[in-house]
PDB file of N, CA and C in Angstrom:
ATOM      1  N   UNK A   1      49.280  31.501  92.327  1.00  0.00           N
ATOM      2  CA  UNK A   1      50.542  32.059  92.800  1.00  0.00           C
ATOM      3  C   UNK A   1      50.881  33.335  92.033  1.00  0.00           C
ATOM      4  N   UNK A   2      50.981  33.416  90.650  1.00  0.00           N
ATOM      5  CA  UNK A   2      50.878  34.687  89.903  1.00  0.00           C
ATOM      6  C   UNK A   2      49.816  35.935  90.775  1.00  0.00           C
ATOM      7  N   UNK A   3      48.357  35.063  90.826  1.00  0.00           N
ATOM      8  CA  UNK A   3      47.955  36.586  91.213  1.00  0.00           C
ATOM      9  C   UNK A   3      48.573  36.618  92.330  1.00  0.00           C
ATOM     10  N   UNK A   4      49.012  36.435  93.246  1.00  0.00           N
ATOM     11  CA  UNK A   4      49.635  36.898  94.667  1.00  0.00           C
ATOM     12  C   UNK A   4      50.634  37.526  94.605  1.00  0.00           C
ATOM     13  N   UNK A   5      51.845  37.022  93.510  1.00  0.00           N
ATOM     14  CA  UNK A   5      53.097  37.732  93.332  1.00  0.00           C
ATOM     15  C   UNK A   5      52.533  39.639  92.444  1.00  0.00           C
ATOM     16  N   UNK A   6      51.637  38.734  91.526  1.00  0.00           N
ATOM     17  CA  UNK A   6      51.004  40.322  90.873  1.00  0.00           C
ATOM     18  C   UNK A   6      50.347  42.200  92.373  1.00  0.00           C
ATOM     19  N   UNK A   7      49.489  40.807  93.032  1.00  0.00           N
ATOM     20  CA  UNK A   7      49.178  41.867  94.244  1.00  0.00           C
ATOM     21  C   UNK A   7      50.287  42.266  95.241  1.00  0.00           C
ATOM     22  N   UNK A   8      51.064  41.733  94.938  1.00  0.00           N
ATOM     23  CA  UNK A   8      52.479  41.745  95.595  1.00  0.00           C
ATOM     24  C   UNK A   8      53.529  43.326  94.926  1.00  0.00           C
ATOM     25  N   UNK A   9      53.004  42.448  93.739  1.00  0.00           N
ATOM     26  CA  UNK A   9      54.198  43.640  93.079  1.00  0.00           C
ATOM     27  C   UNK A   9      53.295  45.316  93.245  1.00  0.00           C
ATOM     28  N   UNK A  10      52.360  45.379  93.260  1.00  0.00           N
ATOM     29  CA  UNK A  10      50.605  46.462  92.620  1.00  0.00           C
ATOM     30  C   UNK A  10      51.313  46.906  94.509  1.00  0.00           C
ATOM     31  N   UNK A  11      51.264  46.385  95.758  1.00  0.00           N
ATOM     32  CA  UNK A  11      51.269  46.713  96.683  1.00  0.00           C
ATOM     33  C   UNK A  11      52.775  47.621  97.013  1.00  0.00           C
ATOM     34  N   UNK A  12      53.724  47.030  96.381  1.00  0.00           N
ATOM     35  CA  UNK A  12      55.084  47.806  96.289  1.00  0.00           C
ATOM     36  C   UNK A  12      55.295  49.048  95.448  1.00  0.00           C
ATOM     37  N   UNK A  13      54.613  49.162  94.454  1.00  0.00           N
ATOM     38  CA  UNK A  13      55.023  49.997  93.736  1.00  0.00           C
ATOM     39  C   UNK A  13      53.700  51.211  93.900  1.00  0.00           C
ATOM     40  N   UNK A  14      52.873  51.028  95.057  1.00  0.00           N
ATOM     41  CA  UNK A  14      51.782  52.090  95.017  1.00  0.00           C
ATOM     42  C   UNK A  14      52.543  53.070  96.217  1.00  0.00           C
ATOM     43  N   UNK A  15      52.720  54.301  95.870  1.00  0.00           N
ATOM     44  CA  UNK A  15      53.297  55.414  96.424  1.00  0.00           C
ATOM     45  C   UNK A  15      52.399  56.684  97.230  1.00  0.00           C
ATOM     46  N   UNK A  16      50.850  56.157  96.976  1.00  0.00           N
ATOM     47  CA  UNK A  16      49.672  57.182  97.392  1.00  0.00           C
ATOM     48  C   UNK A  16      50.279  57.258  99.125  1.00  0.00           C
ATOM     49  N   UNK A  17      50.110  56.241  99.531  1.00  0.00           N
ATOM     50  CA  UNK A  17      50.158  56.426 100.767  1.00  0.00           C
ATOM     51  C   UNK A  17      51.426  56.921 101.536  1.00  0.00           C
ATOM     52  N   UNK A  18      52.220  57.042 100.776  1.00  0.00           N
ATOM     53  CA  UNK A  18      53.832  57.503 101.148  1.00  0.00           C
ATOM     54  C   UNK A  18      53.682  59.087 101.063  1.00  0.00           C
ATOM     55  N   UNK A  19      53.113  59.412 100.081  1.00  0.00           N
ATOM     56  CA  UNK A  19      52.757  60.406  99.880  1.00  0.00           C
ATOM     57  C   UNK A  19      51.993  61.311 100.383  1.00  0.00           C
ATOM     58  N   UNK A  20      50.944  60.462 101.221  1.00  0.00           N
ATOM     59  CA  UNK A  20      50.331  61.077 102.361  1.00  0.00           C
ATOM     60  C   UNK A  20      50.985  61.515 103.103  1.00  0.00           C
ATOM     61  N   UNK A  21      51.493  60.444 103.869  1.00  0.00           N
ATOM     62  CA  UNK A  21      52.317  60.703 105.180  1.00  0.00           C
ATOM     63  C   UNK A  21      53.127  62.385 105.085  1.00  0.00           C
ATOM     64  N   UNK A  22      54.161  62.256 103.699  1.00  0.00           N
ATOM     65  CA  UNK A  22      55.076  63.382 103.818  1.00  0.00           C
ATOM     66  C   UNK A  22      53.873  64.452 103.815  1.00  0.00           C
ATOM     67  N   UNK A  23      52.941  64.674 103.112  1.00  0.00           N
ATOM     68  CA  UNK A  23      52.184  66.179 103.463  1.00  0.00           C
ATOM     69  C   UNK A  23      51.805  66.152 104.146  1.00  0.00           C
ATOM     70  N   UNK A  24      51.431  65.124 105.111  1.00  0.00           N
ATOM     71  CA  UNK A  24      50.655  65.562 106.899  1.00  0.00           C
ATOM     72  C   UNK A  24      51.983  66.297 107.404  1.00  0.00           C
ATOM     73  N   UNK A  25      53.464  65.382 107.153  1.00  0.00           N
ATOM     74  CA  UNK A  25      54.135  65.866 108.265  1.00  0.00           C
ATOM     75  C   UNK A  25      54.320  67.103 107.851  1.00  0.00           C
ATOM     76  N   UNK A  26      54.536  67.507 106.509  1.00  0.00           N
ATOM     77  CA  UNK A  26      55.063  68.802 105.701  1.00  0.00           C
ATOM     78  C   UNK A  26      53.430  69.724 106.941  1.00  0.00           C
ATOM     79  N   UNK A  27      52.548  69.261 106.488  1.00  0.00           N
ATOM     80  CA  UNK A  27      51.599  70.345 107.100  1.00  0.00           C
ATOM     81  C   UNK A  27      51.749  70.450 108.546  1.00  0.00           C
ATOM     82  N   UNK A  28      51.872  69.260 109.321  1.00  0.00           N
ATOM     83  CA  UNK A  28      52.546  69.717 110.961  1.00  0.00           C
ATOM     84  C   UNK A  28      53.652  70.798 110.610  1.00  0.00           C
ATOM     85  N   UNK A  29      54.809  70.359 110.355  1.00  0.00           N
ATOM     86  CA  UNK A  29      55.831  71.477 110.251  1.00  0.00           C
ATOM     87  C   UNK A  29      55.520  72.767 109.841  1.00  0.00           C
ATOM     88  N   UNK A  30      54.158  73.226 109.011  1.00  0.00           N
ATOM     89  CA  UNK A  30      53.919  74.267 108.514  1.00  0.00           C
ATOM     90  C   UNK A  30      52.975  74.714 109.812  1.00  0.00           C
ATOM     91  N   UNK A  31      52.329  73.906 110.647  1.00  0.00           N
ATOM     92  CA  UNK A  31      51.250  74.597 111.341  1.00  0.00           C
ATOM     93  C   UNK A  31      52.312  75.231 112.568  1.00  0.00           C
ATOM     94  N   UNK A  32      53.112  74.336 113.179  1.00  0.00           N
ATOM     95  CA  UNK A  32      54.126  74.716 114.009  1.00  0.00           C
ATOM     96  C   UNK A  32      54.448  76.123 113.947  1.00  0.00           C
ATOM     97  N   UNK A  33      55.121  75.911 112.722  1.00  0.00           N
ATOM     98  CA  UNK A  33      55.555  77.354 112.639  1.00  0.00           C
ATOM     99  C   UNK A  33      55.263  78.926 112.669  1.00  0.00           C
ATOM    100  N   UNK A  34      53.739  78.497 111.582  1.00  0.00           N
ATOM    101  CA  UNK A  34      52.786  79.357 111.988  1.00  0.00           C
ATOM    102  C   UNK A  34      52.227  79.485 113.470  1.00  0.00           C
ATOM    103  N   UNK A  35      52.037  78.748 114.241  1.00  0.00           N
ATOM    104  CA  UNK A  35      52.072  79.090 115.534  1.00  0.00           C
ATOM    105  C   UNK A  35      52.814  79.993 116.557  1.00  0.00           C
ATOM    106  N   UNK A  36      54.207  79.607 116.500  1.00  0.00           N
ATOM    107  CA  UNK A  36      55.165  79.927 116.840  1.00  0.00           C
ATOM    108  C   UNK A  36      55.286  80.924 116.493  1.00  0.00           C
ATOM    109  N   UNK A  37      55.206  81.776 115.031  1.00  0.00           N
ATOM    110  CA  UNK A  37      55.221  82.996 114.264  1.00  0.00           C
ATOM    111  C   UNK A  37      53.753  83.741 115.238  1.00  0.00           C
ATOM    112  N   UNK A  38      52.471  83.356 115.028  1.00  0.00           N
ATOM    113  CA  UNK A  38      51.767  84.486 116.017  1.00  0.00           C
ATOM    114  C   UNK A  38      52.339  84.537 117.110  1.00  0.00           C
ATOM    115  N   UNK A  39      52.489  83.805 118.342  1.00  0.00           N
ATOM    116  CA  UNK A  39      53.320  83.791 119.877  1.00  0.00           C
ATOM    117  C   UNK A  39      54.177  84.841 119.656  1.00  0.00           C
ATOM    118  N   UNK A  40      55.281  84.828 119.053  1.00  0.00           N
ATOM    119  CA  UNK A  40      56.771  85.637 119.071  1.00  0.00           C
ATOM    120  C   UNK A  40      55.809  86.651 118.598  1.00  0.00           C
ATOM    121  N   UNK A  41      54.771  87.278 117.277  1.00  0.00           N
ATOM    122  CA  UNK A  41      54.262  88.422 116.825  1.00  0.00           C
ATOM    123  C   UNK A  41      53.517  88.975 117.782  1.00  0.00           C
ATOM    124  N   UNK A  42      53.009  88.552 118.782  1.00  0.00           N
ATOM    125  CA  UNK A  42      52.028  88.721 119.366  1.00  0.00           C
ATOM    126  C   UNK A  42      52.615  89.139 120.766  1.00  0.00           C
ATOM    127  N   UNK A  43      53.607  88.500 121.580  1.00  0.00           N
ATOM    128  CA  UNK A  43      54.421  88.884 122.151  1.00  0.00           C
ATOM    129  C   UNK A  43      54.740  90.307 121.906  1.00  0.00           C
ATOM    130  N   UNK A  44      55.752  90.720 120.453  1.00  0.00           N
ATOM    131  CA  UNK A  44      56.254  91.728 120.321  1.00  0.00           C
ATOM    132  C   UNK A  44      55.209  92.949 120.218  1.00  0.00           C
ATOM    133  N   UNK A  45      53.934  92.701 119.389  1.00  0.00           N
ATOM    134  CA  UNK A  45      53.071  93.830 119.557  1.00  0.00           C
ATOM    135  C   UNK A  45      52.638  94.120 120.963  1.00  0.00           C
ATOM    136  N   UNK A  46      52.567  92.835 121.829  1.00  0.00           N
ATOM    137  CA  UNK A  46      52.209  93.576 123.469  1.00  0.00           C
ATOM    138  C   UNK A  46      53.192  94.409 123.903  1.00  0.00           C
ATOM    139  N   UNK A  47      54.347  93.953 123.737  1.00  0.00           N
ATOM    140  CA  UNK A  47      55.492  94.788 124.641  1.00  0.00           C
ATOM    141  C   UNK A  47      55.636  96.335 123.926  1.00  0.00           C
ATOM    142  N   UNK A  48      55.256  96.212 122.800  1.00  0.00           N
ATOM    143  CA  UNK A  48      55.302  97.658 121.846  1.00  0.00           C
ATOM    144  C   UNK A  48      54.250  98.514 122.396  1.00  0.00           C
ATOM    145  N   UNK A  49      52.675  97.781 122.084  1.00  0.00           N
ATOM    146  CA  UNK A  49      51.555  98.743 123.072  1.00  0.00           C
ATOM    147  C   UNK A  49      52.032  98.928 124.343  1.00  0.00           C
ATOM    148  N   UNK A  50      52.644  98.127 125.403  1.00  0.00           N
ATOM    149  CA  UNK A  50      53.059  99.025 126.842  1.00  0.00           C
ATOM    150  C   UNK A  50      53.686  99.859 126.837  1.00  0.00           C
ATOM    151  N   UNK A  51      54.621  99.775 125.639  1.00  0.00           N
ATOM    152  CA  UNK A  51      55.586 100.978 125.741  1.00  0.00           C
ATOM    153  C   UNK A  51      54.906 102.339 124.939  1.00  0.00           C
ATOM    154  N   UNK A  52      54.180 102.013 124.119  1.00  0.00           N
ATOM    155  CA  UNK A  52      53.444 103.069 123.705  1.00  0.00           C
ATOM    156  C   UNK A  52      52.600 103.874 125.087  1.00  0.00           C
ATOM    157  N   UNK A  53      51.706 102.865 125.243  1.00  0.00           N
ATOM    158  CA  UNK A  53      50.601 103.315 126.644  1.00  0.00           C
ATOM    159  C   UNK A  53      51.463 103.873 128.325  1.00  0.00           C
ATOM    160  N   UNK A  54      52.785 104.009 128.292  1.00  0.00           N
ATOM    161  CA  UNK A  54      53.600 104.092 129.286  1.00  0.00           C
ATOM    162  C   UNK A  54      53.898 105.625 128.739  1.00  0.00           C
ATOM    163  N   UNK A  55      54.364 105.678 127.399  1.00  0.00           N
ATOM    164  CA  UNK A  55      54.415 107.339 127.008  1.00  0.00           C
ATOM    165  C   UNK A  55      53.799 107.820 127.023  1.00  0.00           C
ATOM    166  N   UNK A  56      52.502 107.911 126.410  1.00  0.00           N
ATOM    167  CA  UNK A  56      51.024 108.775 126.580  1.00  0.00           C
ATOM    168  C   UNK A  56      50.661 109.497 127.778  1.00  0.00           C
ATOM    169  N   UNK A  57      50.394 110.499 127.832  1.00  0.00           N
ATOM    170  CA  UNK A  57      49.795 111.247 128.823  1.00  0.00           C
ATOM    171  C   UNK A  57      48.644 110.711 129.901  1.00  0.00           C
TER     172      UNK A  57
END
């Protein structure tokens, strides 16, 4: 019964895997964004080259 309460307690107090979780999600939230950041950048440099290539001779 000890060792069970012992693997008991060893299973509560291990934090590795908690710890995982938050940096996957931390890294979703980081990839998102970076995504989102080329789209909107990428967007704005097209609409800038038309307007460039619309002035040009």
């Amino acid at each position: 019964m000890n060792k069970l309460m012992t693997i008991a307690r060893q299973f509560r107090d291990d934090e590795n895997g908690a710890a995982m979780v938050e940096y996957t999600i931390l890294l979703g939230i980081i990839t998102v964004a970076v995504i989102l950041s080329v789209i909107f950048v990428g967007g704005w440099v097209g609409t800038q080259w038309t307007a460039l290539t619309t002035q040009l001779p």
